[in-house]
N, C-alpha and C. Protein backbone atom coordinates (compact mmCIF):
# COMPACT_ATOMS: atom_id res chain seq x y z
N UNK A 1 242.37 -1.46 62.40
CA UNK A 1 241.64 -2.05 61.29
C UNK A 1 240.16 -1.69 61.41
N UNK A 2 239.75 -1.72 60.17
CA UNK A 2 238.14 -1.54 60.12
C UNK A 2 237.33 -1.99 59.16
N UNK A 3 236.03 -1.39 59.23
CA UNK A 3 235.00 -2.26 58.05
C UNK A 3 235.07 -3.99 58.50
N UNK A 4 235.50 -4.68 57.64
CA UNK A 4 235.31 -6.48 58.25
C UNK A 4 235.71 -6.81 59.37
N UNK A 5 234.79 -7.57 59.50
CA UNK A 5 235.27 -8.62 61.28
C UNK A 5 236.18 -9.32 60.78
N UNK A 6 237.59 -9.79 61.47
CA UNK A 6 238.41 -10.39 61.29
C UNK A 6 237.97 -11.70 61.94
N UNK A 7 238.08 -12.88 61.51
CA UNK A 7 237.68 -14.11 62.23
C UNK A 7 238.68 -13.97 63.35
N UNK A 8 237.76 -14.57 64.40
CA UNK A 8 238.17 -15.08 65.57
C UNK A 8 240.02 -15.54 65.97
N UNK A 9 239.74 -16.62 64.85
CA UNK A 9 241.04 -17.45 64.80
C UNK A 9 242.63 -16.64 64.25
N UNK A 10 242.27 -15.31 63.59
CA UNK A 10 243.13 -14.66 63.26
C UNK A 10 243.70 -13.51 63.56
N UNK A 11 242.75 -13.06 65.33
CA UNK A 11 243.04 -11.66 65.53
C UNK A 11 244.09 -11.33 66.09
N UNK A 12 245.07 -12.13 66.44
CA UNK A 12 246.61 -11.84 67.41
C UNK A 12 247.30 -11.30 65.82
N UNK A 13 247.64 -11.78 64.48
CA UNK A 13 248.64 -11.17 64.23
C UNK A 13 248.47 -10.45 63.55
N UNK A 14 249.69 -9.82 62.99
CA UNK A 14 250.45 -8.74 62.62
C UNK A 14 249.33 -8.63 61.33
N UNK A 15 249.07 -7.35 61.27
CA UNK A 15 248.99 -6.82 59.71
C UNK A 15 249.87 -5.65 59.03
N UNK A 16 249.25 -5.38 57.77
CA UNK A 16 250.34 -4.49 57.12
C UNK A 16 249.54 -4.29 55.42
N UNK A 17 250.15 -3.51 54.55
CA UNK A 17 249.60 -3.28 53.41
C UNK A 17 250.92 -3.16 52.76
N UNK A 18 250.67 -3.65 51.36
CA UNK A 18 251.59 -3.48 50.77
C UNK A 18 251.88 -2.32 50.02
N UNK A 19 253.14 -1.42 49.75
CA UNK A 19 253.56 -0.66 49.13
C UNK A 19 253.75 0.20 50.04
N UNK A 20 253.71 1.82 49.16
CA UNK A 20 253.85 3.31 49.95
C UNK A 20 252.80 4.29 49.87
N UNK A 21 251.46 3.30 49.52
CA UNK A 21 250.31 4.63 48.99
C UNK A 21 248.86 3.96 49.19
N UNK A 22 247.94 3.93 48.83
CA UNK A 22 246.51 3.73 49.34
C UNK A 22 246.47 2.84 47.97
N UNK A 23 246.81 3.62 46.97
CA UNK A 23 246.85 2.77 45.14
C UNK A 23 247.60 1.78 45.45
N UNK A 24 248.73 1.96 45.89
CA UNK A 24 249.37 0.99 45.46
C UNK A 24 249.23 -0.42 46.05
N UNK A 25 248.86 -0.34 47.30
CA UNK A 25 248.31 -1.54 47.98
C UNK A 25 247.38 -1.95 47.12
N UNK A 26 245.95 -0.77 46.87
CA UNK A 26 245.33 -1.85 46.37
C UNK A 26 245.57 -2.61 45.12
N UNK A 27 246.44 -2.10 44.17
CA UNK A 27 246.95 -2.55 43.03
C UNK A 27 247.95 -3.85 42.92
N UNK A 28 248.91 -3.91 44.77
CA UNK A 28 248.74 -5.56 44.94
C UNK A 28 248.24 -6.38 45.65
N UNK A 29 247.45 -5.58 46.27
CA UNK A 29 246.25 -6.70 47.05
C UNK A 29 245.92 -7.44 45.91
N UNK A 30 245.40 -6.93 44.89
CA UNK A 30 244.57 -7.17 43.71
C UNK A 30 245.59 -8.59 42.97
N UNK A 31 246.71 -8.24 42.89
CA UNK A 31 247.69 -9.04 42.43
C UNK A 31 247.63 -10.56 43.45
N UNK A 32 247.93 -10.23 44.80
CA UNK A 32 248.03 -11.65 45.68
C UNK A 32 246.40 -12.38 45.57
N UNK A 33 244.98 -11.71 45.30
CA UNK A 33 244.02 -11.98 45.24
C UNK A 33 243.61 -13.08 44.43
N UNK A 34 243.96 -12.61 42.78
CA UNK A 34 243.97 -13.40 41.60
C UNK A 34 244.60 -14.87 41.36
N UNK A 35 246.02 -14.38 42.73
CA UNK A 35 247.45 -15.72 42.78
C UNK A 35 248.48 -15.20 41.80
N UNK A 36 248.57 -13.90 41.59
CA UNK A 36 249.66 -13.71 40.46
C UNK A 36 250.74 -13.19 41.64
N UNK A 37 250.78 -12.94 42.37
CA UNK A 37 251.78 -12.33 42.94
C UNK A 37 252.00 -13.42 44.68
N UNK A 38 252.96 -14.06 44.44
CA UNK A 38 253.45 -14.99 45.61
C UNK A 38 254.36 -14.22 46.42
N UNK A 39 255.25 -13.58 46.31
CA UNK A 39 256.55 -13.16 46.74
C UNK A 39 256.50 -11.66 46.82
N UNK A 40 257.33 -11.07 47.90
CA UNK A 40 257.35 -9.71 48.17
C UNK A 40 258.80 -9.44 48.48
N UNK A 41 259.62 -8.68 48.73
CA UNK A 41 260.63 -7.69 49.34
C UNK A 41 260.36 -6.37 50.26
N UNK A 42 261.24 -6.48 50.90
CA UNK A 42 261.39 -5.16 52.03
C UNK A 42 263.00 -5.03 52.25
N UNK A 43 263.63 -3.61 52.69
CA UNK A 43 264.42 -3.73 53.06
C UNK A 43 264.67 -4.66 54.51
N UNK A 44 265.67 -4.65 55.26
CA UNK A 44 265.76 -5.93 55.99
C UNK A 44 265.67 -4.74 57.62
N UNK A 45 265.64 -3.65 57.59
CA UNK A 45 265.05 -3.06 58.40
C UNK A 45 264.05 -2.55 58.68
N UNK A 46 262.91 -2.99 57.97
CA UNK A 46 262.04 -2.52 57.85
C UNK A 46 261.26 -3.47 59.31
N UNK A 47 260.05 -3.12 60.03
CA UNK A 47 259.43 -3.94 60.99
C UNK A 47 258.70 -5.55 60.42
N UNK A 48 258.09 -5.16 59.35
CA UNK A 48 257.55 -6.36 58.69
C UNK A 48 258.37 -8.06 58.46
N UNK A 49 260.01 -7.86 59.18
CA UNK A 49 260.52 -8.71 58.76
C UNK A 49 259.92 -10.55 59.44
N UNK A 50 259.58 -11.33 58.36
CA UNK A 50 258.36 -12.62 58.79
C UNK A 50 259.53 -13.74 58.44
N UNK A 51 258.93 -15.12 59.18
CA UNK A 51 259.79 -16.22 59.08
C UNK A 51 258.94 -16.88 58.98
N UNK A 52 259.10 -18.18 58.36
CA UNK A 52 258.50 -19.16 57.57
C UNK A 52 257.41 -19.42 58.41
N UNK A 53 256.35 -20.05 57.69
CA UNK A 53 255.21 -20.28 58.92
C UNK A 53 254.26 -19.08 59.43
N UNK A 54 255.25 -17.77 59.35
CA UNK A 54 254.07 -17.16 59.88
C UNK A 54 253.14 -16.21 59.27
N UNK A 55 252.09 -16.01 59.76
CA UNK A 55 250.63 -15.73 59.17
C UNK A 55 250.26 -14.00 59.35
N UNK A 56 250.37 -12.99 58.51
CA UNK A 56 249.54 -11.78 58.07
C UNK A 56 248.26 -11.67 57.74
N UNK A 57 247.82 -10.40 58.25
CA UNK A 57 246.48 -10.18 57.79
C UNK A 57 246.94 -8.81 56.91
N UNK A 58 246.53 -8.76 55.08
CA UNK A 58 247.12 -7.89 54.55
C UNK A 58 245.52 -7.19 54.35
N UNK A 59 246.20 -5.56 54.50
CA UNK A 59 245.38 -4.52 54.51
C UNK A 59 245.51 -4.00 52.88
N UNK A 60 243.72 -3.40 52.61
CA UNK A 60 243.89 -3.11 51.57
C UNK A 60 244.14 -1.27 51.80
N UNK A 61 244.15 -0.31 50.47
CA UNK A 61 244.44 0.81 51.04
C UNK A 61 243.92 1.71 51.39
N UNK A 62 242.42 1.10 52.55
CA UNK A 62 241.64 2.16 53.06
C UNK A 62 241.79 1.35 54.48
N UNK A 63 242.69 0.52 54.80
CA UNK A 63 243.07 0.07 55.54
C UNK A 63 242.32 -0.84 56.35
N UNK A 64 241.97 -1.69 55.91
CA UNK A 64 240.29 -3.00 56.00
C UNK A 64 240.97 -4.20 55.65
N UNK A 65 241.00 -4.78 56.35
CA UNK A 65 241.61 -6.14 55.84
C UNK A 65 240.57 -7.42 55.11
N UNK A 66 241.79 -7.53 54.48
CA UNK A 66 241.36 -8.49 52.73
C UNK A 66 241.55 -9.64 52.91
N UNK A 67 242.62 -10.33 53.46
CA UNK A 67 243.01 -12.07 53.34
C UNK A 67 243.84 -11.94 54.33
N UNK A 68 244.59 -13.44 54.26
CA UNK A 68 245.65 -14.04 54.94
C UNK A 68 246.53 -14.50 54.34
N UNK A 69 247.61 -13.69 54.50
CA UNK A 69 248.86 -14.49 53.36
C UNK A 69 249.74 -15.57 54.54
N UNK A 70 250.66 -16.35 54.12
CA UNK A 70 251.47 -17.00 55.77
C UNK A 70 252.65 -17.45 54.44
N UNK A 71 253.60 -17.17 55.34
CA UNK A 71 255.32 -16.53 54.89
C UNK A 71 255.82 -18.18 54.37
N UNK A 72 256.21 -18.21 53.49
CA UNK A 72 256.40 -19.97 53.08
C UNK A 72 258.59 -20.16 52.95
N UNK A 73 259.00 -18.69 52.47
CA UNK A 73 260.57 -18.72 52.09
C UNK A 73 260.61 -17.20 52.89
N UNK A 74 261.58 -17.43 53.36
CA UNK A 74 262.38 -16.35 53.68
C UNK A 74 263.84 -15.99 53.98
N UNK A 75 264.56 -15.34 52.60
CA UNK A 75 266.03 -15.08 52.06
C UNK A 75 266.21 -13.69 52.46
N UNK A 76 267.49 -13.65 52.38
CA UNK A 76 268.39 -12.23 52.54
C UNK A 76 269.51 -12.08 51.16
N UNK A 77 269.03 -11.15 50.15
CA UNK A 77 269.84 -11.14 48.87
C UNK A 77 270.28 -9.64 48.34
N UNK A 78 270.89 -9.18 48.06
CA UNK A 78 270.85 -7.88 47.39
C UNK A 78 270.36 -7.20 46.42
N UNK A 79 269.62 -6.04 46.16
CA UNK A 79 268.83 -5.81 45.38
C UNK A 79 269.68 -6.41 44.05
N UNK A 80 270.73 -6.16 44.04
CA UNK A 80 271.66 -6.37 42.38
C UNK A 80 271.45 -7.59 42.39
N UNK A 81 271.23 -9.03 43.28
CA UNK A 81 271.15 -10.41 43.20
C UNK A 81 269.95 -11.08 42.99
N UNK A 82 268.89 -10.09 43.24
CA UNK A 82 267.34 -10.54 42.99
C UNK A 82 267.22 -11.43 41.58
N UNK A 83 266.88 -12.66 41.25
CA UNK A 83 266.74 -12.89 39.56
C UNK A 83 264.94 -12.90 39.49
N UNK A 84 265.21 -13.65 38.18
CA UNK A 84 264.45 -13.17 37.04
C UNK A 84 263.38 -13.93 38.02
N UNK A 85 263.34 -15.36 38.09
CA UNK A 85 262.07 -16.21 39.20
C UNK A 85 261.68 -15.14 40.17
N UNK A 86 262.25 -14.96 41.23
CA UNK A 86 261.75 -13.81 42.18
C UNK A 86 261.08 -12.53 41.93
N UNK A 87 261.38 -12.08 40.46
CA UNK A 87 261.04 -10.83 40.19
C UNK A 87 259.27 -11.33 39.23
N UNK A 88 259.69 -12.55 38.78
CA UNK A 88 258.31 -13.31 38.36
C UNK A 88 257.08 -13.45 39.10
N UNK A 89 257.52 -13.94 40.28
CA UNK A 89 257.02 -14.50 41.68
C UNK A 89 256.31 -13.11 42.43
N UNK A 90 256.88 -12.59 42.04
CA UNK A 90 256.09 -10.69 42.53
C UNK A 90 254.83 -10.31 42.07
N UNK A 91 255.20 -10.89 41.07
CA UNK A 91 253.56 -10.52 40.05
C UNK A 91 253.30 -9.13 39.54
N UNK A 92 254.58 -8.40 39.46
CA UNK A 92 254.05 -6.99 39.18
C UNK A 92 254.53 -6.75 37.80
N UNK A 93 254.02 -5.94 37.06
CA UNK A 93 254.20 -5.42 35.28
C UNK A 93 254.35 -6.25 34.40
N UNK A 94 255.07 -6.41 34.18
CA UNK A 94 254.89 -7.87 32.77
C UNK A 94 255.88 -8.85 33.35
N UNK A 95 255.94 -8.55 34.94
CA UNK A 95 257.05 -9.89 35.74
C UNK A 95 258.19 -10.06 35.45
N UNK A 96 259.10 -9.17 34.02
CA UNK A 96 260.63 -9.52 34.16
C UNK A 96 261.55 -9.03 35.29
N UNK A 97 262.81 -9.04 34.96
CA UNK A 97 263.55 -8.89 35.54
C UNK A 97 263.61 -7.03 35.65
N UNK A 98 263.97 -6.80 34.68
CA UNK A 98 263.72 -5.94 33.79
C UNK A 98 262.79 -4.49 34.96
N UNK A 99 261.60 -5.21 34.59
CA UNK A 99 260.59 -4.28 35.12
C UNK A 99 260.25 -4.59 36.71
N UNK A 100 260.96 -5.48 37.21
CA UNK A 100 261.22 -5.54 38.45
C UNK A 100 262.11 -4.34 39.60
N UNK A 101 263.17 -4.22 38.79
CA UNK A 101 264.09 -3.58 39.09
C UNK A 101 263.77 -2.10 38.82
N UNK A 102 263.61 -1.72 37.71
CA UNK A 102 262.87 -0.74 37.49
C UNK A 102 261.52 0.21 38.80
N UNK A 103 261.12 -0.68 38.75
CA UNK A 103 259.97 -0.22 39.86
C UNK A 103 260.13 -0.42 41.27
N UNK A 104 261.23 -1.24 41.67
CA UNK A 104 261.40 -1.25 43.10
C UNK A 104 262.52 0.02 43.58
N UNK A 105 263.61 0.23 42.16
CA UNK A 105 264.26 1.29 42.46
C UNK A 105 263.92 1.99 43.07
N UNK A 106 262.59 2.62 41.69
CA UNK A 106 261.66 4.10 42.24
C UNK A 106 261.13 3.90 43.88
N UNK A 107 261.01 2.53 44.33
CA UNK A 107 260.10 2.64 45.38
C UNK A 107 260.82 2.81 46.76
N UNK A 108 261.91 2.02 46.36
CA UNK A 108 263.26 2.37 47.47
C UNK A 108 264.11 3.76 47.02
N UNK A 109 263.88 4.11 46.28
CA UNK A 109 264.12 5.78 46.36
C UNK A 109 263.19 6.72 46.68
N UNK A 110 262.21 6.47 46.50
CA UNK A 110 261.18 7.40 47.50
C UNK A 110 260.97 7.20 48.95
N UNK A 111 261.84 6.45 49.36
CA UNK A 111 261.73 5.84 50.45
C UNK A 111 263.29 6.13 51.15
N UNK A 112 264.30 6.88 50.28
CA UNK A 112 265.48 7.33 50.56
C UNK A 112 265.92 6.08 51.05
N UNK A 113 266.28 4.65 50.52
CA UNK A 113 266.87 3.78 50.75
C UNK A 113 267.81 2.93 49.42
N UNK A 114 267.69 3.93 48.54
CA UNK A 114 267.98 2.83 47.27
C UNK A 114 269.71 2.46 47.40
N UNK A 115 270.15 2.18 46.96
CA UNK A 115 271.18 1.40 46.92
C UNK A 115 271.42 0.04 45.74
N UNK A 116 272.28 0.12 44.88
CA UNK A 116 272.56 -1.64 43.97
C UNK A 116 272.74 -2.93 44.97
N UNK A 117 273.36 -2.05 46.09
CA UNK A 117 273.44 -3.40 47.10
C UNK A 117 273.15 -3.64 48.08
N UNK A 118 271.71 -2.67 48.23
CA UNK A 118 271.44 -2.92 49.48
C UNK A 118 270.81 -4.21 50.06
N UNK A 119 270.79 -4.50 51.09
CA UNK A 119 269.92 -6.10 51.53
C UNK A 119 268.42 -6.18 51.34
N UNK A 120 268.28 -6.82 51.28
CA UNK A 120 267.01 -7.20 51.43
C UNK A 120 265.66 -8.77 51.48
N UNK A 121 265.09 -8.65 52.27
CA UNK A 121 264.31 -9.78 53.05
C UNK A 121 263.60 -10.08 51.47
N UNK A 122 263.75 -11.02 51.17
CA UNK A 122 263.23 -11.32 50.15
C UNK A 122 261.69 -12.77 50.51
N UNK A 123 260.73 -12.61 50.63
CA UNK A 123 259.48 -13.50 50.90
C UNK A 123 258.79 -14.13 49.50
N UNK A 124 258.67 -15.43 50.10
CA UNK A 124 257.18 -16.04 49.14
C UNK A 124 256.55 -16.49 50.19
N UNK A 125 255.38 -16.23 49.80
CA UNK A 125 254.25 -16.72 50.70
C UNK A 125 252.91 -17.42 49.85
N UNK A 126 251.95 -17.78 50.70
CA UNK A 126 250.76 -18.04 50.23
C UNK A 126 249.41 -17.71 50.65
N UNK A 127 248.31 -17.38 49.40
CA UNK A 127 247.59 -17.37 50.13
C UNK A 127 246.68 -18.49 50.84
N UNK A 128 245.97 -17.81 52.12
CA UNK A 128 245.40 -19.04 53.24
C UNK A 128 243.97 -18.18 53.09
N UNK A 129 243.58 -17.82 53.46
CA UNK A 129 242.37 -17.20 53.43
C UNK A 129 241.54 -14.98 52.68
N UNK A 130 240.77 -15.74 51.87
CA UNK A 130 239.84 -14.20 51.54
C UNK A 130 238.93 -13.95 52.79
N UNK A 131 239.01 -12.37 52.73
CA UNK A 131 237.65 -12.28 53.82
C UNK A 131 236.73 -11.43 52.52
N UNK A 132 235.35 -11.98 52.35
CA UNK A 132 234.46 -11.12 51.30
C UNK A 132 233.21 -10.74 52.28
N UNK A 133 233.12 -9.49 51.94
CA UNK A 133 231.75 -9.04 51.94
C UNK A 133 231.39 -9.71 53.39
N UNK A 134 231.46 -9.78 54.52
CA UNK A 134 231.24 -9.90 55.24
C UNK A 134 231.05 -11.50 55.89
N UNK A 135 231.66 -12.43 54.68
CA UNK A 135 232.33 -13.73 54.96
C UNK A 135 233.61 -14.14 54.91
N UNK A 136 234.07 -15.18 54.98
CA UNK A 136 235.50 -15.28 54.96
C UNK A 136 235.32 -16.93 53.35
N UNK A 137 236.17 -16.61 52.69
CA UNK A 137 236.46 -17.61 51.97
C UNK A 137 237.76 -18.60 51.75
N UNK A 138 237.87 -19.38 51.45
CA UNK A 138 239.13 -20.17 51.62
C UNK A 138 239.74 -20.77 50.29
């Protein structure tokens, strides 16, 4: 990590950025920032897999960390079982179902994992803390 000091109280865990690209993180950093986006997915092999309670430092995509999200649900469902709430709860495109599916396809196929049924760690979380400009906000 670089650019901001990470407070004290938060330097043991795990970070990570969301998506597969430098844009695309920051396009949902931007999303968990506002509060439009609670909830994420990964396949269930992926390393990132979190259990309730616990606390991330999410990177934006120059790789500098932005906030603190901390894991509130954590399910195992199939991409074909995801609904419409969860795909809401993402915060991404106009939040249906619809355009949920749509865009995670592409993302688990560039990622040579797609599948209708494959598993997947399905998260809501919250946010706990912004770091700005060289403070931290809450």
């Amino acid at each position: 990590m670089s650019g901001l000091t990470v407070p004290e109280k938060y330097r043991g865990l795990r970070s990570f950025a969301f998506g597969d690209s430098p844009a695309l993180a920051d396009e949902l950093l931007e999303l968990v920032l506002k509060g439009t986006k609670t909830a994420t997915c990964s396949t269930e092999d992926e390393p990132n897999i979190s259990k309730p309670g616990e606390r991330w430092i999410v990177l934006d995509g120059k790789g500098d960390p932005k906030c603190v999200i901390e894991s509130v649900e954590v399910t195992f469902r199939r991409y074909n079982e995801v609904d419409a709430k969860f795909a809401f709860d993402e915060g991404e495109g106009d939040r249906s179902l619809a355009y949920w599916r749509e865009a995670h396809r592409q993302y688990f196929e560039r990622a040579r994992k797609f599948s209708e049924d494959m598993m997947l760690m399905c998260e809501r979380f919250r946010l706990v803390e912004v770091f700005a400009e060289g403070r931290v906000t809450s």
